[in-house]
N, C-alpha and C. Protein backbone atom coordinates (compact mmCIF):
# COMPACT_ATOMS: atom_id res chain seq x y z
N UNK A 1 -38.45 -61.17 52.52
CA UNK A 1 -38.61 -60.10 51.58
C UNK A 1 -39.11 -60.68 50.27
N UNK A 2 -39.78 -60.03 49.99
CA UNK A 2 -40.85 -60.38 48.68
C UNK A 2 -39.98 -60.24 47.65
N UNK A 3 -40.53 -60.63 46.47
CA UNK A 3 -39.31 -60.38 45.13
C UNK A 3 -40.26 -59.41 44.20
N UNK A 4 -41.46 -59.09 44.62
CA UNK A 4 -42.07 -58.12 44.09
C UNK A 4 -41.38 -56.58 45.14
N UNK A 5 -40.91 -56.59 46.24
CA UNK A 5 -40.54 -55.69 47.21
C UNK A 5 -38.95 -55.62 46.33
N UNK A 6 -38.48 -56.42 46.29
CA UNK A 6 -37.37 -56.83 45.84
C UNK A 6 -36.93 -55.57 44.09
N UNK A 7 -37.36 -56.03 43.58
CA UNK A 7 -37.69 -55.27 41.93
C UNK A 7 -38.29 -53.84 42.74
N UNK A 8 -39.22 -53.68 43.35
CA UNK A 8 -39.54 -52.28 43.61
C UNK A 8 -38.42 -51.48 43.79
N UNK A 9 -37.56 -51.81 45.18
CA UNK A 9 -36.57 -51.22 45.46
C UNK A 9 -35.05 -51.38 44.49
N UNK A 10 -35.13 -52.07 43.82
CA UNK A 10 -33.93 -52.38 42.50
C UNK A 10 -34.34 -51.14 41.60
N UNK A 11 -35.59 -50.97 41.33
CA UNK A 11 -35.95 -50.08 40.16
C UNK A 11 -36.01 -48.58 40.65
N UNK A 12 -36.51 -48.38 41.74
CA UNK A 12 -36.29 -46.70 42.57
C UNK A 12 -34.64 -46.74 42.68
N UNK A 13 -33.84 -47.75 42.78
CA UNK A 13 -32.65 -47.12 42.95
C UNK A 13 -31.96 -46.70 41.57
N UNK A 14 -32.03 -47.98 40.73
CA UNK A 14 -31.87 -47.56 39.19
C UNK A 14 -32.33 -46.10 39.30
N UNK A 15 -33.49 -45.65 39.20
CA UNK A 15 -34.13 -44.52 39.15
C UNK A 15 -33.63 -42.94 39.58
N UNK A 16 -33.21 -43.69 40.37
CA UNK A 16 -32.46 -42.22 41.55
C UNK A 16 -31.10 -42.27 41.06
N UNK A 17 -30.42 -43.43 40.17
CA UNK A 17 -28.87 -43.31 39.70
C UNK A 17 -29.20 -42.33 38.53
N UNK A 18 -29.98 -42.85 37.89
CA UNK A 18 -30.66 -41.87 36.63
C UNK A 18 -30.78 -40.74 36.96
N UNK A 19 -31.14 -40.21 37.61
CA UNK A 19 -31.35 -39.04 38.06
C UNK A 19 -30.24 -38.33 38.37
N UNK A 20 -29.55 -38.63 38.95
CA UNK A 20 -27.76 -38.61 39.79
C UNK A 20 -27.21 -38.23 38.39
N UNK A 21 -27.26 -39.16 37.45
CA UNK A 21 -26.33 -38.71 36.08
C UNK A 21 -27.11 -38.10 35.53
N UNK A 22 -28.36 -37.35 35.55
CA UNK A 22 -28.65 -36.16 34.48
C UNK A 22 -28.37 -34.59 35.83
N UNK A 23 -28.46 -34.67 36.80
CA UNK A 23 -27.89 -33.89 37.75
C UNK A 23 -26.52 -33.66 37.15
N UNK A 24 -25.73 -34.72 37.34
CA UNK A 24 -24.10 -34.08 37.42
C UNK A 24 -23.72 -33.64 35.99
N UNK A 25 -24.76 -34.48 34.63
CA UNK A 25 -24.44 -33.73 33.71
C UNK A 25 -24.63 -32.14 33.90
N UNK A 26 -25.92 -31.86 33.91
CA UNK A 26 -26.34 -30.74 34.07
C UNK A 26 -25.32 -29.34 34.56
N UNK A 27 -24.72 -30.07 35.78
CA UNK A 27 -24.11 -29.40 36.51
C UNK A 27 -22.31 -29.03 35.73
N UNK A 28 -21.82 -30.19 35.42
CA UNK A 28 -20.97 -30.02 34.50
C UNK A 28 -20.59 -29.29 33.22
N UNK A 29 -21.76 -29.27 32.67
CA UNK A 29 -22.38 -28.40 31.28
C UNK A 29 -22.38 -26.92 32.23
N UNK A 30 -22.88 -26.68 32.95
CA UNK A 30 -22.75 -25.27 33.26
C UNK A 30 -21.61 -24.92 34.04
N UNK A 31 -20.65 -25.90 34.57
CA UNK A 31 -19.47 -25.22 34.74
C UNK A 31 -18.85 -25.37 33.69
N UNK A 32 -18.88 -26.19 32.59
CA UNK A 32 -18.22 -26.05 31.51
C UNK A 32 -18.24 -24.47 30.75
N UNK A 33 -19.89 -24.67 29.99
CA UNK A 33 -20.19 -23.08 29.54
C UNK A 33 -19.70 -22.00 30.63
N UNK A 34 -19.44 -21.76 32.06
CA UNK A 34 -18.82 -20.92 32.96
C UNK A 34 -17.42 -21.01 32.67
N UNK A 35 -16.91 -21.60 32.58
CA UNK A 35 -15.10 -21.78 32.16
C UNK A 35 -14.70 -21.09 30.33
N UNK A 36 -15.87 -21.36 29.40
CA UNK A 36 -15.92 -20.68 28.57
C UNK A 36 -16.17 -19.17 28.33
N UNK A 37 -16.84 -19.10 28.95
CA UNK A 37 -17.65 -17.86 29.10
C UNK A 37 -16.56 -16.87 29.76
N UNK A 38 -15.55 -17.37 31.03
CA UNK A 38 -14.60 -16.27 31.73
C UNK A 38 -13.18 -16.55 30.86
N UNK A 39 -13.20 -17.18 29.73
CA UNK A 39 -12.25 -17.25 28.94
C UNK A 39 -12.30 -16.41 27.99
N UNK A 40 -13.28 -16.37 27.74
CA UNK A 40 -13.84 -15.28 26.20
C UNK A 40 -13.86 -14.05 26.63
N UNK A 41 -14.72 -13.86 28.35
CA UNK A 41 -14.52 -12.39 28.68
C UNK A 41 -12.80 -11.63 29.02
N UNK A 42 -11.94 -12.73 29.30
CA UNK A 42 -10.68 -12.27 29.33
C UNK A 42 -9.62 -12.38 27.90
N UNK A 43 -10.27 -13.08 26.77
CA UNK A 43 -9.49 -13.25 25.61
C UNK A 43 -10.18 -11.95 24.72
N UNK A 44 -11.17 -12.05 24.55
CA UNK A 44 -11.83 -10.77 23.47
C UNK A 44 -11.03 -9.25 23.52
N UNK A 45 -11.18 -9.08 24.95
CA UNK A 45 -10.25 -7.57 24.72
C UNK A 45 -9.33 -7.63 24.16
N UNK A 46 -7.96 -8.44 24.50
CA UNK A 46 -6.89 -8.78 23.78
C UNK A 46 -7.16 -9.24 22.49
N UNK A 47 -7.68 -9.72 21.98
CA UNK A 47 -8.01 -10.34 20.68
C UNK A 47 -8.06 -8.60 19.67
N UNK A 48 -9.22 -7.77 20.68
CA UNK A 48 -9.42 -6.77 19.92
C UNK A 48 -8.31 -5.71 20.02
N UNK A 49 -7.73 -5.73 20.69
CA UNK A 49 -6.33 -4.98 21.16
C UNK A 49 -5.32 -5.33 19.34
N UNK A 50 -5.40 -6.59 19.83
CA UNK A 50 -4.54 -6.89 19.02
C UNK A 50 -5.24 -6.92 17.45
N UNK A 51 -6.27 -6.93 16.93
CA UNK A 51 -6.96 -6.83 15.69
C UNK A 51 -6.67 -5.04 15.43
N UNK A 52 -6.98 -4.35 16.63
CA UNK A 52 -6.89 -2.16 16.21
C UNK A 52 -5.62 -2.33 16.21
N UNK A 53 -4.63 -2.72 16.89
CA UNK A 53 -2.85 -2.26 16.71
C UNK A 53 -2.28 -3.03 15.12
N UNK A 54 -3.26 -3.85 14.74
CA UNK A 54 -2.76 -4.36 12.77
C UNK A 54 -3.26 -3.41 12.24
N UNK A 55 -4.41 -2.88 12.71
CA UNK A 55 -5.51 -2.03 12.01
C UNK A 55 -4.58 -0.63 11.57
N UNK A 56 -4.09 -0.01 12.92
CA UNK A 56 -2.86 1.05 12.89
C UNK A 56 -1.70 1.13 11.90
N UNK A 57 -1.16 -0.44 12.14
CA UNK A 57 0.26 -0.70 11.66
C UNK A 57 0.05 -0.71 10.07
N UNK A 58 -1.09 -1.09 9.51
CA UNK A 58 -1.67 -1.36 8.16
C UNK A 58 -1.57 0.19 7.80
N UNK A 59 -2.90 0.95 8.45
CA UNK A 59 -3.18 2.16 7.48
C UNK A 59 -1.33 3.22 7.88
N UNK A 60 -0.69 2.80 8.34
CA UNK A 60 0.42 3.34 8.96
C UNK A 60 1.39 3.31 7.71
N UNK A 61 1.03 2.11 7.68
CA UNK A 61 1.71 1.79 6.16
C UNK A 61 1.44 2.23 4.58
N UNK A 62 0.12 1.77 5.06
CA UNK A 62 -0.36 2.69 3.43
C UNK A 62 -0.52 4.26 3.59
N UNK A 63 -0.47 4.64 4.80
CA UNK A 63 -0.29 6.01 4.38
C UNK A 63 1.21 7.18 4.34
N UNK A 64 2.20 5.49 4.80
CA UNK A 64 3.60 6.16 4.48
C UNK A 64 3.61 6.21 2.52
N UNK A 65 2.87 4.68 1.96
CA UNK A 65 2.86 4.36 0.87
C UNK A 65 2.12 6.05 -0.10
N UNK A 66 1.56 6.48 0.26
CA UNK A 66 0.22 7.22 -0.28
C UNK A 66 1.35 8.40 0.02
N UNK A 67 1.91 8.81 0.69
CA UNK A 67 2.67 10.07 0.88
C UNK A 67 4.19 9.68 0.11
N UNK A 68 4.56 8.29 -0.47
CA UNK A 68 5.64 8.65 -1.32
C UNK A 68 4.82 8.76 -2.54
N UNK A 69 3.98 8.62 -2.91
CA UNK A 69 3.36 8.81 -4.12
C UNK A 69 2.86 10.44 -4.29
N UNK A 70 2.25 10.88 -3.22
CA UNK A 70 2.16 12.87 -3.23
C UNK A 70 3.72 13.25 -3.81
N UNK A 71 4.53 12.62 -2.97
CA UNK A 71 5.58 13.36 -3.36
C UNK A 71 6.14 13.06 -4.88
N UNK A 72 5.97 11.63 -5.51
CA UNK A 72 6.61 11.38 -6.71
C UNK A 72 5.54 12.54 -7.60
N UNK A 73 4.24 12.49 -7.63
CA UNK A 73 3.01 13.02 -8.07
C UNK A 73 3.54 14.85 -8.68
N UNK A 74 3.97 15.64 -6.61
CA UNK A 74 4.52 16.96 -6.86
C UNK A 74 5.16 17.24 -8.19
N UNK A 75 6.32 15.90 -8.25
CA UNK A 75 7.54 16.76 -8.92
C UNK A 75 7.03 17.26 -10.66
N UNK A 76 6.43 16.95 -11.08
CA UNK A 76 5.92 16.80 -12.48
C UNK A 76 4.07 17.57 -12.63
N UNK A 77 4.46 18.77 -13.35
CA UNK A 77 2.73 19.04 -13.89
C UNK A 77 2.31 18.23 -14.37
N UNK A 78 1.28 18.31 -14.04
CA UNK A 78 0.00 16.96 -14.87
C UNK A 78 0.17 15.63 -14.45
N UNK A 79 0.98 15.38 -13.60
CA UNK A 79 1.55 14.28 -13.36
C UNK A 79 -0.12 13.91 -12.51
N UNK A 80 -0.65 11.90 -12.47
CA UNK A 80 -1.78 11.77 -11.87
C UNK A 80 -1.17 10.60 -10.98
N UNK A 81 -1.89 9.92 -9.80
CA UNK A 81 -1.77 9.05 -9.71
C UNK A 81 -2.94 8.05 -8.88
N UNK A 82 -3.38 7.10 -8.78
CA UNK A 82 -4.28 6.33 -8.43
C UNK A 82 -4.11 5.56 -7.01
N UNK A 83 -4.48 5.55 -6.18
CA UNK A 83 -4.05 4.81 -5.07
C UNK A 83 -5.20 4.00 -4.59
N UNK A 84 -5.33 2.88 -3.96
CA UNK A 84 -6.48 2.36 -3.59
C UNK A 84 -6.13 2.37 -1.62
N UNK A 85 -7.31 2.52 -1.16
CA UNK A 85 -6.96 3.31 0.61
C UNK A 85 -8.41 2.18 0.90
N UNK A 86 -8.11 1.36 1.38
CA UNK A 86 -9.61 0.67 2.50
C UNK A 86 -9.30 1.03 3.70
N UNK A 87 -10.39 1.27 4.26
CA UNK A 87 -10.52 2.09 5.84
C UNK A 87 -11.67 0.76 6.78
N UNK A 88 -10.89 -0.02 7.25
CA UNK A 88 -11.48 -1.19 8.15
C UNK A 88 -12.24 -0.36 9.10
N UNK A 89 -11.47 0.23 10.22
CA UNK A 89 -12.08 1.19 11.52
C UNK A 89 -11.44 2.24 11.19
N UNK A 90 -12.55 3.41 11.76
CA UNK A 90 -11.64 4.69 11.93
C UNK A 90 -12.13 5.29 10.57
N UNK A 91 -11.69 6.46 10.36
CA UNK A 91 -12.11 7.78 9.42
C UNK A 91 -10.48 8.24 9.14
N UNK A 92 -10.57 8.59 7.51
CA UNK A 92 -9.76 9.20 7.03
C UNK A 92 -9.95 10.55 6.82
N UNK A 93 -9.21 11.32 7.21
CA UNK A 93 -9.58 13.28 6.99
C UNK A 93 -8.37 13.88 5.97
N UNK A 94 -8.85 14.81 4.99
CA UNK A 94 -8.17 14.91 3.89
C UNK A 94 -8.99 16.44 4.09
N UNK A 95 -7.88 17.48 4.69
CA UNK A 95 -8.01 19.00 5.10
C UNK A 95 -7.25 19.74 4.83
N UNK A 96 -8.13 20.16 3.62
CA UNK A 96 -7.01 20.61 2.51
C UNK A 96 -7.17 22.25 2.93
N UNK A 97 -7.68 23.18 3.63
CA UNK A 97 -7.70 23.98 4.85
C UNK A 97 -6.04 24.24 5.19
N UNK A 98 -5.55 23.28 5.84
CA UNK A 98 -4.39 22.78 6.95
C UNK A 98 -3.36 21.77 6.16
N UNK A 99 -3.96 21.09 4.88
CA UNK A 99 -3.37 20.85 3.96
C UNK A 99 -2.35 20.11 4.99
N UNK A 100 -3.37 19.02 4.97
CA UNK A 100 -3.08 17.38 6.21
C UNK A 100 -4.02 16.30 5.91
N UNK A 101 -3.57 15.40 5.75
CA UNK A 101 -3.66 13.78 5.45
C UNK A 101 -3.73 13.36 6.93
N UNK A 102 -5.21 12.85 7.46
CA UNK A 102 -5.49 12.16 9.19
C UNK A 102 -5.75 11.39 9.12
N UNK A 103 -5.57 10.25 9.74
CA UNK A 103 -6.17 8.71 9.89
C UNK A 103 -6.21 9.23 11.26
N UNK A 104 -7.42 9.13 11.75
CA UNK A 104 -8.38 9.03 13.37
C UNK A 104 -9.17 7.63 13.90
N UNK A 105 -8.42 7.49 14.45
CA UNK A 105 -9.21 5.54 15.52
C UNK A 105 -9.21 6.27 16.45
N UNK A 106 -10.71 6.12 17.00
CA UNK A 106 -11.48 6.80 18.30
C UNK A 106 -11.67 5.42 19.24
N UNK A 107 -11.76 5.86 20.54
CA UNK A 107 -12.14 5.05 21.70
C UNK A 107 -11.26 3.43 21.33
N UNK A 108 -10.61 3.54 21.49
CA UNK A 108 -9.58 2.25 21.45
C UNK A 108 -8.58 2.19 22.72
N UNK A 109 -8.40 0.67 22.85
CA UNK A 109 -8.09 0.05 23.87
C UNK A 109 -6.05 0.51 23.58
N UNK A 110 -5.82 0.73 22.51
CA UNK A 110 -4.78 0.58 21.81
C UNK A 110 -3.98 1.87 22.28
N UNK A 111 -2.96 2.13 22.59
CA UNK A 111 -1.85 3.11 22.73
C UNK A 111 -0.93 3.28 22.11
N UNK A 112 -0.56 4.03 21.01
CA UNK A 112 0.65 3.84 20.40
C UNK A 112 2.47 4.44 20.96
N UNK A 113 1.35 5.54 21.22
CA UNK A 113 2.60 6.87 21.50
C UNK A 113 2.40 6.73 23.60
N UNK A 114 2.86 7.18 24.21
CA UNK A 114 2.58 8.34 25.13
C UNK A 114 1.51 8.70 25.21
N UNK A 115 0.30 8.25 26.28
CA UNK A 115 -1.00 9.61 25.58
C UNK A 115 -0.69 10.64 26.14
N UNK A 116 -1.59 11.69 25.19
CA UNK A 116 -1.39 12.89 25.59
C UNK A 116 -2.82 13.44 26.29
N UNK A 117 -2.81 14.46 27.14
CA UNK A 117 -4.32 14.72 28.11
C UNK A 117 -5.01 15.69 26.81
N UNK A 118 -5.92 15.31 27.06
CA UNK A 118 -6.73 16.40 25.63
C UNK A 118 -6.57 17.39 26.03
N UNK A 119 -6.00 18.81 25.40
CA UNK A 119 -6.07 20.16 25.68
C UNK A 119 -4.55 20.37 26.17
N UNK A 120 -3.94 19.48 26.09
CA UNK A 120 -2.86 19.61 26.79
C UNK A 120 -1.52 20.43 25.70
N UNK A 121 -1.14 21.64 26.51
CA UNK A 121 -0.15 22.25 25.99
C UNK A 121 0.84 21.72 24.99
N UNK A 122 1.56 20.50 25.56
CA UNK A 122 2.86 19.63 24.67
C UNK A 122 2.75 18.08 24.54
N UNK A 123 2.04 18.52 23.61
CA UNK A 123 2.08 16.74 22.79
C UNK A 123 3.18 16.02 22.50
N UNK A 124 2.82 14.49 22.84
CA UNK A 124 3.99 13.95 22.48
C UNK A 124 3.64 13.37 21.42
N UNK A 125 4.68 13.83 20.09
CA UNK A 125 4.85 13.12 18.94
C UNK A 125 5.56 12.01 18.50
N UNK A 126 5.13 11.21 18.15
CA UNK A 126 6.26 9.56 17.38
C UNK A 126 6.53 10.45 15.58
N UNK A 127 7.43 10.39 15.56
CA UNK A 127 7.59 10.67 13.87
C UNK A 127 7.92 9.31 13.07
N UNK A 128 7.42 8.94 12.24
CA UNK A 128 8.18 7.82 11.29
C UNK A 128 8.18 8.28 9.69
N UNK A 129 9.25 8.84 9.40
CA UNK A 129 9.00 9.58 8.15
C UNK A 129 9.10 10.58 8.55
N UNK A 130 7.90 11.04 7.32
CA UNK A 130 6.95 12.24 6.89
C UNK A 130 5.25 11.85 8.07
N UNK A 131 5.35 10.80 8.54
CA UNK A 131 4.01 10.44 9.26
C UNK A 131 4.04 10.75 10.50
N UNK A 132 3.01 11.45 11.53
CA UNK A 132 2.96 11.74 12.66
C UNK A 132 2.14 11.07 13.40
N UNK A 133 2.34 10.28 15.01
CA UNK A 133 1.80 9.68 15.34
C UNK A 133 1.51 10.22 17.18
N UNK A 134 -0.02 10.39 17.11
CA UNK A 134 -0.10 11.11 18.54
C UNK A 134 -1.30 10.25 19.27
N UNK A 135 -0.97 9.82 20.60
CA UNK A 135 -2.00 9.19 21.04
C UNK A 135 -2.84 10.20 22.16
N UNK A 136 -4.11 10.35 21.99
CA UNK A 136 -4.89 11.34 23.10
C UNK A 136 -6.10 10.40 24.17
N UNK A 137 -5.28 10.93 24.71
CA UNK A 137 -6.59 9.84 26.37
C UNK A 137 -7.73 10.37 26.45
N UNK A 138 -9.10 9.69 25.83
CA UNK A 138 -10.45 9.86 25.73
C UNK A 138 -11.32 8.90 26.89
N UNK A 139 -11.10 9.62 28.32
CA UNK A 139 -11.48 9.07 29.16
C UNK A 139 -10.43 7.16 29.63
N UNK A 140 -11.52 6.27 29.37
CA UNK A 140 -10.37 5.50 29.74
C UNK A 140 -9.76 4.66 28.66
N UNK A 141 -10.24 5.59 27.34
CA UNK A 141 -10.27 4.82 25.58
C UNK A 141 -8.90 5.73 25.48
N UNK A 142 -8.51 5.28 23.99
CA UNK A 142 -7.60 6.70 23.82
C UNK A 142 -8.35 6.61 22.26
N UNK A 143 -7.68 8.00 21.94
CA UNK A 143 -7.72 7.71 20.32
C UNK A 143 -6.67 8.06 19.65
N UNK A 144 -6.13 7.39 18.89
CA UNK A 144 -4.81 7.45 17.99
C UNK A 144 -4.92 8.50 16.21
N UNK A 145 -4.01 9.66 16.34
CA UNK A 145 -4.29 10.14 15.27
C UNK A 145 -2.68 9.96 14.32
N UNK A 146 -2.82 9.44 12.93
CA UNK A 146 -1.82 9.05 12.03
C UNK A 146 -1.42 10.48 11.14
N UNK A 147 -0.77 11.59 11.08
CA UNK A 147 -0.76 12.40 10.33
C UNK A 147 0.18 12.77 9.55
N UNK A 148 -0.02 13.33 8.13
CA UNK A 148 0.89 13.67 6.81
C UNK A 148 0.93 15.17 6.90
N UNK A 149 1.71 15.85 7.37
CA UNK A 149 1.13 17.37 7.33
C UNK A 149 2.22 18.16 6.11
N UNK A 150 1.58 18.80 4.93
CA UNK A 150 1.61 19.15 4.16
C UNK A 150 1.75 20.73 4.08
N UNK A 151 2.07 21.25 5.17
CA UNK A 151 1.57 23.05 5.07
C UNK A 151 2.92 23.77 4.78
N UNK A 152 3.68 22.57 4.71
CA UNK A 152 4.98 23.79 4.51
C UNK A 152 5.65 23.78 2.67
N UNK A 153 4.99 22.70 2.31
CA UNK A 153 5.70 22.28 0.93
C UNK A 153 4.69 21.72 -0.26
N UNK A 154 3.31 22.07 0.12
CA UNK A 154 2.18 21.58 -0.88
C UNK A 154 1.12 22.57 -0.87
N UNK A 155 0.40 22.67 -1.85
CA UNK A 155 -0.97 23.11 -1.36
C UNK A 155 -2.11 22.13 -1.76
N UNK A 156 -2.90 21.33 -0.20
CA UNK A 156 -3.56 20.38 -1.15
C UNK A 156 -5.43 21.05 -1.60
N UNK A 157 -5.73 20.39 -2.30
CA UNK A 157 -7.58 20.49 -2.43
C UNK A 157 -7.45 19.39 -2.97
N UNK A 158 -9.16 19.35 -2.05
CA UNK A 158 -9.74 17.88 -2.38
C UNK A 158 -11.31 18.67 -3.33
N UNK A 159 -10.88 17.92 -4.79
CA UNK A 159 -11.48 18.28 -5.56
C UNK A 159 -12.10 19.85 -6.43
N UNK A 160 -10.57 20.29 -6.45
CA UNK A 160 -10.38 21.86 -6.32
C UNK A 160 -10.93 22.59 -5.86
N UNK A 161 -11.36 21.84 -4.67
CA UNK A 161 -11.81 23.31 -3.62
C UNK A 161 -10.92 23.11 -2.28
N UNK A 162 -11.17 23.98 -1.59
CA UNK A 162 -10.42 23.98 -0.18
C UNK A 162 -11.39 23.60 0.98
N UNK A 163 -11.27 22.09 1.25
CA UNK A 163 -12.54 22.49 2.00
C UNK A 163 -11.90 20.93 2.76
N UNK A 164 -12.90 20.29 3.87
CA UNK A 164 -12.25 19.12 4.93
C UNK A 164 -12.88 18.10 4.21
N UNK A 165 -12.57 16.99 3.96
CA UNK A 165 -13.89 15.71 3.47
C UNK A 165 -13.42 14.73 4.68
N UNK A 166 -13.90 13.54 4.66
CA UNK A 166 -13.91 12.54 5.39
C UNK A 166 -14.53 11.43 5.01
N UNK A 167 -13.72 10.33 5.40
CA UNK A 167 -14.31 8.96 4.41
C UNK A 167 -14.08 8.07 6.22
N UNK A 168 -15.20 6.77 6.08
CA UNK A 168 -15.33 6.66 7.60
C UNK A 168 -14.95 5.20 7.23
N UNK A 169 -14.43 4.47 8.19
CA UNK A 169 -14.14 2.75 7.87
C UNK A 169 -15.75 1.61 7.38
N UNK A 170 -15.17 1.10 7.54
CA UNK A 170 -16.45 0.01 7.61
C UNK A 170 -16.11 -1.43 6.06
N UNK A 171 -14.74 -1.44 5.78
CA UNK A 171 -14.63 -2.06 4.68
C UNK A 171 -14.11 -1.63 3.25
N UNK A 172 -14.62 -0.31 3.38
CA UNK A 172 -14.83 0.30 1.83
C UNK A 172 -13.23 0.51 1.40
N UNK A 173 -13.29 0.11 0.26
CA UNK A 173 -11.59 0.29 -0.37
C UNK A 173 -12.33 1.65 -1.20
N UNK A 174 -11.41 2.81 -1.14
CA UNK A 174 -11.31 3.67 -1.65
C UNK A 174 -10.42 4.26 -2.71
N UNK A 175 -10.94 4.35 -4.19
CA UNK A 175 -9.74 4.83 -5.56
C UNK A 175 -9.57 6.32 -4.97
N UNK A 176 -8.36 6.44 -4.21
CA UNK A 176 -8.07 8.00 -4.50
C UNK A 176 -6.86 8.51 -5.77
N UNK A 177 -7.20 9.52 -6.11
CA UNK A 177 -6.78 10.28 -7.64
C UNK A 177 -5.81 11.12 -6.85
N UNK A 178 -4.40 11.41 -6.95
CA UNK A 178 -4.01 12.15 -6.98
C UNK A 178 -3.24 13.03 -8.24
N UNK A 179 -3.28 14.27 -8.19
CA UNK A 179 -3.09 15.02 -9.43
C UNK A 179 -2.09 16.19 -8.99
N UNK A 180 -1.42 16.29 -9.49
CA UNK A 180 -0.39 17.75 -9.84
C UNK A 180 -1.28 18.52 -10.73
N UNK A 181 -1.36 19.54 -10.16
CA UNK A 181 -2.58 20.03 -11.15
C UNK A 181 -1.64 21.20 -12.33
N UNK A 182 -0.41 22.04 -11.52
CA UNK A 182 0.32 22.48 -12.27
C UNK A 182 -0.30 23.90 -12.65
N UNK A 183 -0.68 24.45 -11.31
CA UNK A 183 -1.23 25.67 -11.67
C UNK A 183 -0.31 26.81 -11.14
N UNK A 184 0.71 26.43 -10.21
CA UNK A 184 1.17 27.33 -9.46
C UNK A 184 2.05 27.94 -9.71
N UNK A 185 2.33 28.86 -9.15
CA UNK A 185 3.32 30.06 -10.01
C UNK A 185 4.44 29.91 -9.67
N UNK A 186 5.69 30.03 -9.90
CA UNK A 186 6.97 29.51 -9.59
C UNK A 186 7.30 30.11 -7.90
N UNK A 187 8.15 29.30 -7.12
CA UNK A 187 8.12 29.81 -5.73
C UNK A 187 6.96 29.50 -4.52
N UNK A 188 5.77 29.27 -5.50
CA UNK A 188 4.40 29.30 -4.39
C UNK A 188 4.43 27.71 -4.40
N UNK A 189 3.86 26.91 -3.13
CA UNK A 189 3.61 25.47 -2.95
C UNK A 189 2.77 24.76 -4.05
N UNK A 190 3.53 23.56 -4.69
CA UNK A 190 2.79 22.64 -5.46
C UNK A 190 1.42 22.34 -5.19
N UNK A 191 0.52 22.53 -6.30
CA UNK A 191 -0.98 22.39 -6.57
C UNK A 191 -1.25 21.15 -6.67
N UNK A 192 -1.78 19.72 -5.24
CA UNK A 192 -2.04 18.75 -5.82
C UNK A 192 -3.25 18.46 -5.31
N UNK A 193 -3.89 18.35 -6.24
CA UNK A 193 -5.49 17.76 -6.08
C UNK A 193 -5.80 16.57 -5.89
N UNK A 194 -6.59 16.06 -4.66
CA UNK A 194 -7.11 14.84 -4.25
C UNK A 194 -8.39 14.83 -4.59
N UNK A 195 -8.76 13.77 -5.34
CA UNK A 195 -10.25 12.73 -4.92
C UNK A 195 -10.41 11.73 -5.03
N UNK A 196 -11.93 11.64 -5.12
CA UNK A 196 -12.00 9.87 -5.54
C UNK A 196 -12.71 9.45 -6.18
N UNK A 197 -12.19 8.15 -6.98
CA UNK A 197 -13.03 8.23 -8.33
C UNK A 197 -14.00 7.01 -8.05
């Protein structure tokens, strides 16, 4: 055997080991990114599960906070007060109509209550407080509604009129004004006016 035959076949094998280790890298790297990839598709939901149920527990809170302040607000004409409300996800409804305070999170993975079937005769309510908490099954989402209902002991307007507004999430911290406006006649529900400044 030649030593030029010799080096030929030394260097095709080198060659083909080379090859062998950019193969098994290759192959490794994509079961790697595959092991990532079915980790993230099974961690994200939960991740987001668990990011909307703070999201809840938060505005849950500030809107127990925001309803002891209506009430300190009632007792006194002229009385004002300032609240700051950020809405991450979800829409705040201020229906002064029905003269009700709503926090609405649509299509969420999240359940708080019981859901209830949309249309359905007897809702099940969570009370905490003065706050009402009802979960409704929107196909295979639900959506969670947070409510202050006001119709028996206030009369609210948002911006002395009677009418629905809505402020939608996305970040925005919101100055809401609340006011005793002190118009009402003795016996009839306290006059308190919402907006935002």
């Amino acid at each position: 055997m030649e030593k030029s035959d010799l080096k030929f076949k030394l260097a095709k094998f080198l060659e083909l080991q080379r090859s062998q280790i950019w193969v098994e890298t290759a192959i490794y790297t994509l079961i790697g990114l595959t092991l990532i990839a079915i980790t993230l598709s099974i961690a994200t939901p939960q991740i987001n599960k668990i990011r909307e149920k703070a999201i809840i527990d938060q505005t849950s809170f500030v809107l127990s906070e925001m309803n002891k302040e209506i009430l300190k607000v009632s007792e006194v004409a002229g009385n004002v007060r300032i609240i700051n409300f950020k809405i991450l996800k979800g829409k705040l409804e201020i229906n002064s109509n029905e003269n009700k305070i709503t926090y609405i999170l649509e299509n969420t993975d999240v359940k708080i209550s019981e859901p209830n079937k949309p249309n359905s005769p007897t809702l099940v309510v969570i009370k905490e407080g003065d706050l009402s908490i009802k979960t409704i099954e929107s196909g295979k989402k639900y959506n969670i509604y947070l409510e202050l209902d006001y119709n028996d002991i206030l009369d609210l307007t948002y911006d002395n009129n009677e009418q629905t507004k809505l402020f939608y999430g996305g970040g925005t911290t919101y100055k809401i004004k609340i006011e005793n406006v002190g118009d009402n006649v003795v016996g009839e529900n306290v006059h308190i006016d919402v907006s935002v400044i």
